[in-house]
Protein backbone atom coordinates (compact mmCIF):
# COMPACT_ATOMS: atom_id res chain seq x y z
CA UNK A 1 0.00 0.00 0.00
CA UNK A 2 1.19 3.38 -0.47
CA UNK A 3 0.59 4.22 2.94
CA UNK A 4 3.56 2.49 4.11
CA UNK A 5 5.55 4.96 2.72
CA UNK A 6 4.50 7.54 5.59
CA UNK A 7 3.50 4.79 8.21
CA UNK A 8 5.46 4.30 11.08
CA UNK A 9 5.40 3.12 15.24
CA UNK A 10 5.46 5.72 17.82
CA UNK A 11 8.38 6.28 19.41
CA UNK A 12 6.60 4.73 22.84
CA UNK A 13 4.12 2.09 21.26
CA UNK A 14 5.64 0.06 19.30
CA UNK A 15 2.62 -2.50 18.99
CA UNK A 16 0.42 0.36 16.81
CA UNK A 17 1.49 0.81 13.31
CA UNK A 18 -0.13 4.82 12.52
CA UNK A 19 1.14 8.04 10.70
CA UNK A 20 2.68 9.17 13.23
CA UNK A 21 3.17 12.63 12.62
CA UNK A 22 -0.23 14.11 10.55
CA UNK A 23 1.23 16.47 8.14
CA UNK A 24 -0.84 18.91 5.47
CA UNK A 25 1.26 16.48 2.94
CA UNK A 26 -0.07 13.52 3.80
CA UNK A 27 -3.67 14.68 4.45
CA UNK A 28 -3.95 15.51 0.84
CA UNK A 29 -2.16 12.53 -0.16
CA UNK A 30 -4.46 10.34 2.09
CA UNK A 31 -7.55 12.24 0.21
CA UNK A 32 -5.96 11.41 -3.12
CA UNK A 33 -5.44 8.34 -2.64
CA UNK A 34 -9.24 7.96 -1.43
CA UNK A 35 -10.49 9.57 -4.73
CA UNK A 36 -8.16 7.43 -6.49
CA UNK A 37 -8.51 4.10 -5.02
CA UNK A 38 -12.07 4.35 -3.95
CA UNK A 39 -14.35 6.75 -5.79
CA UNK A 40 -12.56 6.74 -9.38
CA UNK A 41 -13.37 2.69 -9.29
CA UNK A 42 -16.67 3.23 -8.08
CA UNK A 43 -17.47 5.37 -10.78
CA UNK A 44 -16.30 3.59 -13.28
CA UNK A 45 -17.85 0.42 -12.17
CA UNK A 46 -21.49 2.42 -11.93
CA UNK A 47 -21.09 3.69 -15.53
CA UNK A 48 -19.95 0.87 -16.87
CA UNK A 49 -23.30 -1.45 -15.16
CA UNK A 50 -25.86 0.94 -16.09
CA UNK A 51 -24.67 0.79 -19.21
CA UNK A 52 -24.46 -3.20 -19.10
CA UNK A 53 -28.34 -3.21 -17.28
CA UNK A 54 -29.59 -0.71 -20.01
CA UNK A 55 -27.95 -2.79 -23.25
CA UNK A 56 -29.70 -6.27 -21.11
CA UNK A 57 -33.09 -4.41 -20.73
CA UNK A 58 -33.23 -3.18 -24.63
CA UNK A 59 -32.30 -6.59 -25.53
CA UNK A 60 -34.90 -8.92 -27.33
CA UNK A 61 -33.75 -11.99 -28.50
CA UNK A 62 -33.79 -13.03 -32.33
CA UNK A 63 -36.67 -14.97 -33.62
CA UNK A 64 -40.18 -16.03 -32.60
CA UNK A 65 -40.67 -16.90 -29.34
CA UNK A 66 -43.15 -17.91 -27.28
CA UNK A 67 -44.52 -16.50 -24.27
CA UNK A 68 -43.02 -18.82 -21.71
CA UNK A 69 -39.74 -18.30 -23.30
CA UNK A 70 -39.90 -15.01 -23.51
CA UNK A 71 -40.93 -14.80 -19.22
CA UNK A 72 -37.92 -16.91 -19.14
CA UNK A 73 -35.47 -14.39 -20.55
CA UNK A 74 -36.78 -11.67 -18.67
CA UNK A 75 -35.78 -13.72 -15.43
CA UNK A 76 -32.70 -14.24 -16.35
CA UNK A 77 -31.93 -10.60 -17.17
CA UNK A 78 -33.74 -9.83 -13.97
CA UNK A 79 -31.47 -12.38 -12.06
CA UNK A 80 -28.04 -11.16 -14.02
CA UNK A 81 -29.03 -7.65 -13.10
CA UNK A 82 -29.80 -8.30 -9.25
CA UNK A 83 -26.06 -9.86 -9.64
CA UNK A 84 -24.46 -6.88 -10.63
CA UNK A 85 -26.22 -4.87 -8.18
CA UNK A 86 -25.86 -7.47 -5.23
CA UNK A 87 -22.18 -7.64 -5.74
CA UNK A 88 -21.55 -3.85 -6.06
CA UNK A 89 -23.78 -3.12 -2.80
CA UNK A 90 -21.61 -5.63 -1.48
CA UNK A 91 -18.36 -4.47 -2.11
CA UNK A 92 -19.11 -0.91 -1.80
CA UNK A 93 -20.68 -1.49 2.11
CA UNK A 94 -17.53 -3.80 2.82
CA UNK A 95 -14.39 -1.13 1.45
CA UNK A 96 -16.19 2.22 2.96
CA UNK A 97 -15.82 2.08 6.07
CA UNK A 98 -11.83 2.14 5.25
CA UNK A 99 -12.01 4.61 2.90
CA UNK A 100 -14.14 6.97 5.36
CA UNK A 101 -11.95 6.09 8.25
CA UNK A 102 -9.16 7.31 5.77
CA UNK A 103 -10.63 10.57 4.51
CA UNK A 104 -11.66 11.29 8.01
CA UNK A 105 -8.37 10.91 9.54
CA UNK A 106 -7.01 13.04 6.36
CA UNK A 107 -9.54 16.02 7.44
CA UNK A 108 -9.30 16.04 10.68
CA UNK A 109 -5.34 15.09 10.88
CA UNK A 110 -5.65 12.69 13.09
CA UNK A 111 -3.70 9.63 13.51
CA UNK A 112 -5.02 6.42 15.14
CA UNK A 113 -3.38 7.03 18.45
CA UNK A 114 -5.22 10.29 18.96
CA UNK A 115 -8.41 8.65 17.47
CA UNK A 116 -7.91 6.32 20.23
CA UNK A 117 -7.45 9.08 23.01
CA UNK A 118 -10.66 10.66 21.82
CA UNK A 119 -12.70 7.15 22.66
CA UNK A 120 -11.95 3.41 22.26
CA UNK A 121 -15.05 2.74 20.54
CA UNK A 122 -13.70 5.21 17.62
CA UNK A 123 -10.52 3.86 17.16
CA UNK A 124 -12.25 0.05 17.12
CA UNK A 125 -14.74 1.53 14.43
CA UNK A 126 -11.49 2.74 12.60
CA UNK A 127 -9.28 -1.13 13.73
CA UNK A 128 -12.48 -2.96 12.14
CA UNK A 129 -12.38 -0.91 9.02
CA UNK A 130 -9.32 -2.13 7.88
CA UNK A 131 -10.36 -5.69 8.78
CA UNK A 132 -13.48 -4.93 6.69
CA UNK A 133 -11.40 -4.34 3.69
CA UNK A 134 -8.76 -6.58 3.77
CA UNK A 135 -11.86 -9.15 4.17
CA UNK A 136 -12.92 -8.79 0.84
CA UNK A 137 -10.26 -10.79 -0.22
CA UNK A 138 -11.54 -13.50 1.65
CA UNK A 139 -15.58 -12.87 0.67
CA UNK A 140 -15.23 -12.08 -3.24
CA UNK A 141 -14.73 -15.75 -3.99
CA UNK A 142 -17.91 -16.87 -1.58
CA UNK A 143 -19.81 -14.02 -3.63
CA UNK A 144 -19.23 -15.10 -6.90
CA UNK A 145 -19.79 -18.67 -6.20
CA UNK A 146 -23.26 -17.65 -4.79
CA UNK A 147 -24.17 -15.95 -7.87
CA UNK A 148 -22.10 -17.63 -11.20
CA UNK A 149 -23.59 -20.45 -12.56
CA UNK A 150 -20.51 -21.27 -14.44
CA UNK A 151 -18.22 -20.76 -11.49
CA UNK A 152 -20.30 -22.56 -9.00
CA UNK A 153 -20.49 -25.99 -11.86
CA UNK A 154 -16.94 -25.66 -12.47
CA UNK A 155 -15.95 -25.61 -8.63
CA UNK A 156 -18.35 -28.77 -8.30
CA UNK A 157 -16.97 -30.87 -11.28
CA UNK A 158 -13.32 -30.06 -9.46
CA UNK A 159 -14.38 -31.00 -6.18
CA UNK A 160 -15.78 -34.22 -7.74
CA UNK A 161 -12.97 -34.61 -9.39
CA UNK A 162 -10.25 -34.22 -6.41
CA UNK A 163 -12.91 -36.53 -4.32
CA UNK A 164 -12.50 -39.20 -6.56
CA UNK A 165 -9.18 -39.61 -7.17
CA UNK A 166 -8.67 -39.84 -3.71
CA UNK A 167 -11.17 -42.95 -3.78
CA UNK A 168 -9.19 -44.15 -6.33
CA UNK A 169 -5.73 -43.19 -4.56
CA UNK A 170 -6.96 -45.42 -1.53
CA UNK A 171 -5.48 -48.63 -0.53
């Protein structure tokens, strides 16, 4: 992260990585780096899906079709569309809270320490947003197995797979 660059202990507690000393400098680089890293992605991610969920919705499929068929496509844009929006909602509630707890330390030129002297239960909103984020990592591949088809067959055949040639491995 580019963080680490100004990151450091305090000279007295060395257990709590912070920025240790909160310059004007850093404040605008911490608010860069929140526009950057956070809203620049956001935005492009919400341009590019309405503009996927508006090409889905105009959409008719080629042919003659009949009614049933027809119901059926519109659930499956429907479904696709709740996807996109699911999985944004998702990952845009999860990274926040890190990005506020950034921006807000950038304002206010604080660093977690002094966060901390102003109230424990602040500086464990600001300790579980970085868990938050970093969990995302962890959650993204539970999220997409919940909602691809393709992924979710795939990951089945493989476990199949790996289960049976341990059957077959077996003495």
């Amino acid at each position: 992260s580019p963080t680490l660059s100004f990151s450091n202990v305090h000279v007295n507690e060395t257990q709590l990585c912070d920025v240790p000393k909160m310059t004007q400098h850093i404040s605008v680089y911490m608010l860069c780096y929140v526009t950057i890293s956070y809203f620049t992605p956001i935005l492009i991610m919400v341009i590019n899906y309405v503009r996927i969920i508006r090409c889905q919705l105009k959409y008719v499929r080629p042919g003659h079709r009949n009614y049933q068929e027809q119901e059926n496509d519109q659930l499956k844009k429907r479904k696709f569309i709740r996807m996109l929006i699911t999985i944004t909602c998702i990952y845009l509630l999860i990274t926040w809270p890190f990005f506020a707890v950034l921006a807000g330390m950038a304002i206010s030129r604080m660093s977690l320490r002094q966060i901390r002297a102003q109230g424990v239960g602040y500086y464990l909103v600001a300790y579980s947003s970085f868990i938050s984020t970093f969990s995302i990592n962890v959650i993204n591949p539970f999220i997409y197995f919940k909602f691809d088809y393709n992924i979710r067959k795939r990951l089945r055949a493989t476990c199949r797979s790996l289960i049976h040639q341990c059957q077959c491995h077996r003495p």
